[in-house]
Protein backbone atom coordinates (compact mmCIF):
# COMPACT_ATOMS: atom_id res chain seq x y z
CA UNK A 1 17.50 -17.44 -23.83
CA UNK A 2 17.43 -20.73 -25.81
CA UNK A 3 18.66 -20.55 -29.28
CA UNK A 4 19.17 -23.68 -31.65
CA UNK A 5 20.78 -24.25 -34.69
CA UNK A 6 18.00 -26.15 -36.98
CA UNK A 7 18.92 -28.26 -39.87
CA UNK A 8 16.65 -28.22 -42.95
CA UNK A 9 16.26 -30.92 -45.51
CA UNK A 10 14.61 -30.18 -48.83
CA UNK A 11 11.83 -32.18 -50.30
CA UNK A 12 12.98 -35.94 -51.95
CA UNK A 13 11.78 -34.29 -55.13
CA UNK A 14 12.70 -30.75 -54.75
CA UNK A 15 16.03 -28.53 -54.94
CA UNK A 16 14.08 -26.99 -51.44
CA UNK A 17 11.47 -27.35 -48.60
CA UNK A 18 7.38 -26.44 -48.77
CA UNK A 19 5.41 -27.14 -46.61
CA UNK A 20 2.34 -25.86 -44.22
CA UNK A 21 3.31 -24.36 -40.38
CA UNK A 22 3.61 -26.40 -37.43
CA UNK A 23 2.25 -23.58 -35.79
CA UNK A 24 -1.37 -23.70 -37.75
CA UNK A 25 -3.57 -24.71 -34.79
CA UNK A 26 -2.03 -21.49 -32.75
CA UNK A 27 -1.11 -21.85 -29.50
CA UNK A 28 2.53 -22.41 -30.94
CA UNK A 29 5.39 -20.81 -30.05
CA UNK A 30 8.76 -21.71 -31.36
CA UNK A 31 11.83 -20.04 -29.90
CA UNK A 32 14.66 -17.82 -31.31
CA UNK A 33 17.05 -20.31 -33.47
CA UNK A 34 18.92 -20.09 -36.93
CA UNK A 35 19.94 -21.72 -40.07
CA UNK A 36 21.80 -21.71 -43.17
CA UNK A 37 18.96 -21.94 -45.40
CA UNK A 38 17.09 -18.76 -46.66
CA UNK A 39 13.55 -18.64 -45.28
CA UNK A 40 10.00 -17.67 -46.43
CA UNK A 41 6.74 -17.72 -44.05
CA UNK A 42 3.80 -16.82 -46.39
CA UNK A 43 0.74 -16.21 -44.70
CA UNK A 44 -2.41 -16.24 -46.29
CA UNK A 45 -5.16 -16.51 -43.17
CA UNK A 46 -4.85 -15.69 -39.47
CA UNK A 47 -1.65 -13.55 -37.89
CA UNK A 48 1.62 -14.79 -36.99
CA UNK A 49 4.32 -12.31 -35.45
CA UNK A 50 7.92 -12.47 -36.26
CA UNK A 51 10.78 -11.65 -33.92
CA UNK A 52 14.30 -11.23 -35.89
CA UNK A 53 17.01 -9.45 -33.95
CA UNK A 54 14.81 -8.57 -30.85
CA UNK A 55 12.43 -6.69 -33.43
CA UNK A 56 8.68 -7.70 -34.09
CA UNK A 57 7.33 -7.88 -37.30
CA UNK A 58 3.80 -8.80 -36.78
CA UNK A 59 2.30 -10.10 -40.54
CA UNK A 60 -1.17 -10.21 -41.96
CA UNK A 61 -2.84 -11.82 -44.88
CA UNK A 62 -1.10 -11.06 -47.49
CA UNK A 63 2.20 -10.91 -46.23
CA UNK A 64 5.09 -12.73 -45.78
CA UNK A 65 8.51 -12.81 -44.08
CA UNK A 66 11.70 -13.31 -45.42
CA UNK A 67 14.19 -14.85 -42.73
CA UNK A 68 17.96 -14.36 -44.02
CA UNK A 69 21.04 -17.19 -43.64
CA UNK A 70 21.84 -16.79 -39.80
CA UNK A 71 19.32 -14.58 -38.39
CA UNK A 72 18.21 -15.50 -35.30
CA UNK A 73 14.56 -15.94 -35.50
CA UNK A 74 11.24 -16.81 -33.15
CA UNK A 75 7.58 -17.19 -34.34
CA UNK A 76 4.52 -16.82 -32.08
CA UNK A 77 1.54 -18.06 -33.51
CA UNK A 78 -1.19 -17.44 -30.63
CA UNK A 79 -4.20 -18.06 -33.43
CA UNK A 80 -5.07 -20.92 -35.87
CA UNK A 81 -3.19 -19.35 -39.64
CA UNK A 82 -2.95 -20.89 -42.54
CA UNK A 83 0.95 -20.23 -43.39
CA UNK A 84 2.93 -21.67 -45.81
CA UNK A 85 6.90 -22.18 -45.59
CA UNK A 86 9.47 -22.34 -48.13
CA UNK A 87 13.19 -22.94 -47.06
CA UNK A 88 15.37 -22.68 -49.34
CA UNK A 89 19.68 -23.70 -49.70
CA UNK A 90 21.92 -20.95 -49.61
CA UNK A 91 23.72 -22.16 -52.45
CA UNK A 92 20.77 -21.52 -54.50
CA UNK A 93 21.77 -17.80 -54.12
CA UNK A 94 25.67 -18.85 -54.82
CA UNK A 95 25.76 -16.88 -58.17
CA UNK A 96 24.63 -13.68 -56.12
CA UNK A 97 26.82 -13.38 -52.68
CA UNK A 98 28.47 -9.66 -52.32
CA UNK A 99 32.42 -9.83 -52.32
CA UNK A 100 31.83 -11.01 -48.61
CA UNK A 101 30.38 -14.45 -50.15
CA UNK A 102 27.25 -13.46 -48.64
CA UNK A 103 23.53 -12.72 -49.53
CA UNK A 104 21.27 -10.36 -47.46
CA UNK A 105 17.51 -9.70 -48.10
CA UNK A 106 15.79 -6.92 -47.14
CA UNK A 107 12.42 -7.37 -44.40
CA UNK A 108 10.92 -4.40 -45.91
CA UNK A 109 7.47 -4.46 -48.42
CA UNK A 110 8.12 -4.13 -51.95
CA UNK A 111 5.86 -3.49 -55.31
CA UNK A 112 6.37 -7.59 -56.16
CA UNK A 113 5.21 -8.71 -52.48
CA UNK A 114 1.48 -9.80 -53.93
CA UNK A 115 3.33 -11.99 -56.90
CA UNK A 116 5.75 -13.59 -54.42
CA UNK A 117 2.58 -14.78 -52.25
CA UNK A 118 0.72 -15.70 -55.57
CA UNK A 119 3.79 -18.33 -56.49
CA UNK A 120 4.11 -19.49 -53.28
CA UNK A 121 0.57 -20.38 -53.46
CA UNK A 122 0.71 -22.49 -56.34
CA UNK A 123 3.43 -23.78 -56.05
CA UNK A 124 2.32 -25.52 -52.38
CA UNK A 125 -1.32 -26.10 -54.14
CA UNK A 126 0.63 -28.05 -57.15
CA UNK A 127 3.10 -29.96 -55.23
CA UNK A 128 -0.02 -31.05 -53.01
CA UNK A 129 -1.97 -31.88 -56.09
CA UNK A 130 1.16 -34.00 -57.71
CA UNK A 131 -0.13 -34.84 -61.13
CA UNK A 132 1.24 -35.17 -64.14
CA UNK A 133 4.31 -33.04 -64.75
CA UNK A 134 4.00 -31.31 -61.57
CA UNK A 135 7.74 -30.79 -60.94
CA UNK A 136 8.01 -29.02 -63.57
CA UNK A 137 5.88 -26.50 -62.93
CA UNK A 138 6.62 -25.71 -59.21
CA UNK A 139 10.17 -25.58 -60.07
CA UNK A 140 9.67 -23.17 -62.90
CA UNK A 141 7.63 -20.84 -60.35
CA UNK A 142 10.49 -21.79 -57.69
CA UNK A 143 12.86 -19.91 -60.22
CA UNK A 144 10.66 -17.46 -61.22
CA UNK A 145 10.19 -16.52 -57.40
CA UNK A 146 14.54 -16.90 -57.21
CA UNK A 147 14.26 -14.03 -59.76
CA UNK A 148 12.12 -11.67 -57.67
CA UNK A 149 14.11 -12.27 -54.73
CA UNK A 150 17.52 -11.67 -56.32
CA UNK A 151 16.59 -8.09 -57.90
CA UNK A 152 14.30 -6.92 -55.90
CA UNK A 153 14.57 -7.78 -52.40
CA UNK A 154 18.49 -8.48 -52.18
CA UNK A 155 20.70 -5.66 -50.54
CA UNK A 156 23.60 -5.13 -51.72
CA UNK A 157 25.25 -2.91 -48.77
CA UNK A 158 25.60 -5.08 -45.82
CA UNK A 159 26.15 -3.50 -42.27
CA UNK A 160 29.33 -5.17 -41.05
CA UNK A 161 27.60 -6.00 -37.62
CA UNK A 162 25.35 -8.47 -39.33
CA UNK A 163 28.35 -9.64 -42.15
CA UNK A 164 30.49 -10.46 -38.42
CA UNK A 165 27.63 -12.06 -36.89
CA UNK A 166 26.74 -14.33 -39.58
CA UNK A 167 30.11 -15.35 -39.82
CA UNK A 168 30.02 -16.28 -36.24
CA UNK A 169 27.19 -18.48 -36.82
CA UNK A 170 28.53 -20.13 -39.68
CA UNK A 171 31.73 -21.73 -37.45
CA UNK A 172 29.51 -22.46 -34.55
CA UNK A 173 26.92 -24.20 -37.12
CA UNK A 174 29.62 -26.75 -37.97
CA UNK A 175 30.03 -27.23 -33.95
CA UNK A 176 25.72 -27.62 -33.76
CA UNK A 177 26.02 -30.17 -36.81
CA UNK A 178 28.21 -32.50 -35.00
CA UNK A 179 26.29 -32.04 -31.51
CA UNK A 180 22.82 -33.10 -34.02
CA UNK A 181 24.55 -35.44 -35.45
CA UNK A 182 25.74 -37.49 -32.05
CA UNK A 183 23.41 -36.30 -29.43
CA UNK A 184 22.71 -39.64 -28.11
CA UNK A 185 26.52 -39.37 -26.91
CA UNK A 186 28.41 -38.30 -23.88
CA UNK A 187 28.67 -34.38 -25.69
CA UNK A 188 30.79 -33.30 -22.81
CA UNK A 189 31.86 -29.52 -23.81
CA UNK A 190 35.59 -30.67 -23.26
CA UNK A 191 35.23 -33.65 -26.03
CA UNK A 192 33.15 -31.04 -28.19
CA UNK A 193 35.66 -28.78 -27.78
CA UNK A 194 38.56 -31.25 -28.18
CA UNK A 195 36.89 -32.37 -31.91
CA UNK A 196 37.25 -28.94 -33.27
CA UNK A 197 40.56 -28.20 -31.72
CA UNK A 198 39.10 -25.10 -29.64
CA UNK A 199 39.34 -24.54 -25.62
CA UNK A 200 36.35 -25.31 -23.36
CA UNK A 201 36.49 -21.43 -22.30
CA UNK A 202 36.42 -20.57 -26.18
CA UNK A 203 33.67 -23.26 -27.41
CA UNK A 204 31.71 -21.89 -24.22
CA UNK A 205 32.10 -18.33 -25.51
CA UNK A 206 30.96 -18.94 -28.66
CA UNK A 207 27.67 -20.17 -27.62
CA UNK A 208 27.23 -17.08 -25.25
CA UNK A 209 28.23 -14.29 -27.52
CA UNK A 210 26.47 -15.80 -31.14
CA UNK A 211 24.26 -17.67 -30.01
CA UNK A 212 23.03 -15.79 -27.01
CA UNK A 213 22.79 -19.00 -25.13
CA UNK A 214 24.57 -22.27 -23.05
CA UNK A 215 26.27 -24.99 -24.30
CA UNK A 216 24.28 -27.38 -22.16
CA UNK A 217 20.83 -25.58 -22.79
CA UNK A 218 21.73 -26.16 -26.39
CA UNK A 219 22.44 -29.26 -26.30
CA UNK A 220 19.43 -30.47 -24.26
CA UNK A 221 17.16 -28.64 -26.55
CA UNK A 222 18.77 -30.59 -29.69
CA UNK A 223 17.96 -34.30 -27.45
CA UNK A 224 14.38 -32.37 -26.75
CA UNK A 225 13.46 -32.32 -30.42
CA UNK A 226 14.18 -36.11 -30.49
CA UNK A 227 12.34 -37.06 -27.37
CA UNK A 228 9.22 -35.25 -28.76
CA UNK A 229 9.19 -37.33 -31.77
CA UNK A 230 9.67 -40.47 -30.02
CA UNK A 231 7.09 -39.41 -27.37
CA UNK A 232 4.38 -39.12 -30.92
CA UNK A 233 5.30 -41.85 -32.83
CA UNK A 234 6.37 -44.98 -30.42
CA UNK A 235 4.95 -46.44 -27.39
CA UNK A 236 8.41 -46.38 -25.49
CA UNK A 237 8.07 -45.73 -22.30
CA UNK A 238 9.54 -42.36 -20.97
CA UNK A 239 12.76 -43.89 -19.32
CA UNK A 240 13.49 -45.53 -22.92
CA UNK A 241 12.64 -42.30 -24.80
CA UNK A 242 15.38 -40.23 -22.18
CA UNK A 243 17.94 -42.78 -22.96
CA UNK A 244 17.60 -42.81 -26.94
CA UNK A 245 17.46 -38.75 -27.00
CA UNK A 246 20.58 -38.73 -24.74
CA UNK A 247 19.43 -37.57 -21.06
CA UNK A 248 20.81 -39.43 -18.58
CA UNK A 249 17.23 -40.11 -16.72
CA UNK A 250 13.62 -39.97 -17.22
CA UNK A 251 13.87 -37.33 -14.48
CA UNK A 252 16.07 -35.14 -16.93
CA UNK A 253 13.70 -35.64 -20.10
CA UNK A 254 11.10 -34.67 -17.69
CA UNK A 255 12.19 -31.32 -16.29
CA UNK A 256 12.92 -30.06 -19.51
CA UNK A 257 9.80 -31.32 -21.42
CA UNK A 258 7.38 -29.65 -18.51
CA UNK A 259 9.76 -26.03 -19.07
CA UNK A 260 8.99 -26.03 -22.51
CA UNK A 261 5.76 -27.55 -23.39
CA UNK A 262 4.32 -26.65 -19.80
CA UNK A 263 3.04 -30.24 -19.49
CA UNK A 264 4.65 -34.01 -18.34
CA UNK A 265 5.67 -36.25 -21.65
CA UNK A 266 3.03 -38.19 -20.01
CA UNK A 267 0.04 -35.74 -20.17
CA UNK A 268 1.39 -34.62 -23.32
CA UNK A 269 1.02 -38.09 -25.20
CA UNK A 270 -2.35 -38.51 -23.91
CA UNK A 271 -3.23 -35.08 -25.25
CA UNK A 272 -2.36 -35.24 -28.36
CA UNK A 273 -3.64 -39.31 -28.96
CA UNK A 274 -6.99 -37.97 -27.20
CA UNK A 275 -6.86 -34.81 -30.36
CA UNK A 276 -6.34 -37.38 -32.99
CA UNK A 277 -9.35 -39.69 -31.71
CA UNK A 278 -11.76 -36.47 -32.22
């Protein structure tokens, strides 16, 4: 299993993220990772289905899920949708953390769900509009959603298997930071390892026990993300893209595009500049 560590960056005029799926077209799959931020898939056409913990939560119109701070996540999205996300900072929540300085939401359907898809709605139909004032008035439906979330959906018992494993995921998101933040390095495990002052065995252990995956799958899946955008938006060749993302070879870049995306960075490119022609 490949999970990642993904790092979200609100909006330049935002205290969060909105925005419509990646995954609108269908055909998408995006595989089990985590983050910090608190996370809301609305969807209002189409089906997505949610996997959080090994359990499926297949949504409908209508419905929405909430993904909590560290929960390891995947989406398939075999059909076109029409899904909008909101990610939001865990601080925003700061005010509300249990005595375990941490905030939980609950998956289940509540009497508010149909007002929390109604805000999310405008406020993703305002911020796309952008006239006059329009801050304003997504952020005062951001806070009026905040309020929902907070007495409604927040849970205020926390199973200790979760509270452990979400701790575990906080140390090694500090260690998936770093790896983000220099992938285009040598990331050796023992320098990795050395930076944080833990043991190769330990740093490896980590990976395999909260993360349920490799260090070096990780890592190759952070210089993936790279490739891909260098792959849509230059005309490097595939040898330069490998050596800006951090493989070693084109040869690398290649194996692990084809596992993922089932096609050569090659075919891939042409693909998607043949989509864009239509």
């Amino acid at each position: 299993m490949n999970f990642s560590h993904e790092l979200i960056t609100p909006n330049n005029d935002l205290s969060f993220k909105i925005f419509e799926f990646e995954g609108r077209d269908g055909h998408y799959y995006r595989e089990k990772h985590w983050h910090r931020s608190i996370e809301i898939f609305a969807l209002f056409e189409g089906s997505l289905c949610f996997y959080i913990n090994d359990r499926a939560y297949p949504l409908k119109p209508g419905e929405f899920m909430l993904v909590n701070s560290h929960e390891i996540h995947s989406i398939a999205s075999p059909e076109p949708n029409h899904t909008i996300v909101l990610q939001m900072p865990l601080t925003t929540f700061a005010n509300y953390y249990t005595d375990d300085k941490f905030i939980y939401f609950s998956h289940s359907a509540k009497l508010q769900d149909e007002k929390v898809m109604a805000l999310i709605r405008d406020m993703y139909e305002t911020y796309q509009e952008k006239t006059l004032g329009y801050e304003l008035k997504v952020q005062s439906d951001f806070y009026m959603l905040i309020y929902l979330l907070v007495t409604k959906y927040r849970k205020t018992e926390v199973n200790r298997e979760e509270l452990q494993r979400s701790r575990g995921l906080f140390r090694l998101s500090a260690v998936t930071s770093y790896m983000k933040e220099n992938y285009m390095k040598d990331l050796s495990l023992e320098s990795v390892a050395e930076v944080f002052g833990y043991s190769p065995t330990y740093l490896s252990r980590m990976f395999q026990k909260y993360a349920q995956t490799k260090y070096k799958t990780y890592l190759n899946q952070i210089r993936l993300e790279h490739a891909y955008i260098d792959l849509m938006n230059s005309d490097m060749t595939i040898g330069e893209i490998a050596m800006r993302s951090g493989f070693p070879n084109s040869n690398a870049l290649t194996k692990e595009f084809k596992a993922r995306y089932g096609l050569l960075p090659s075919e891939f490119r042409k693909k998607e500049k043949d989509k864009n022609l239509i």
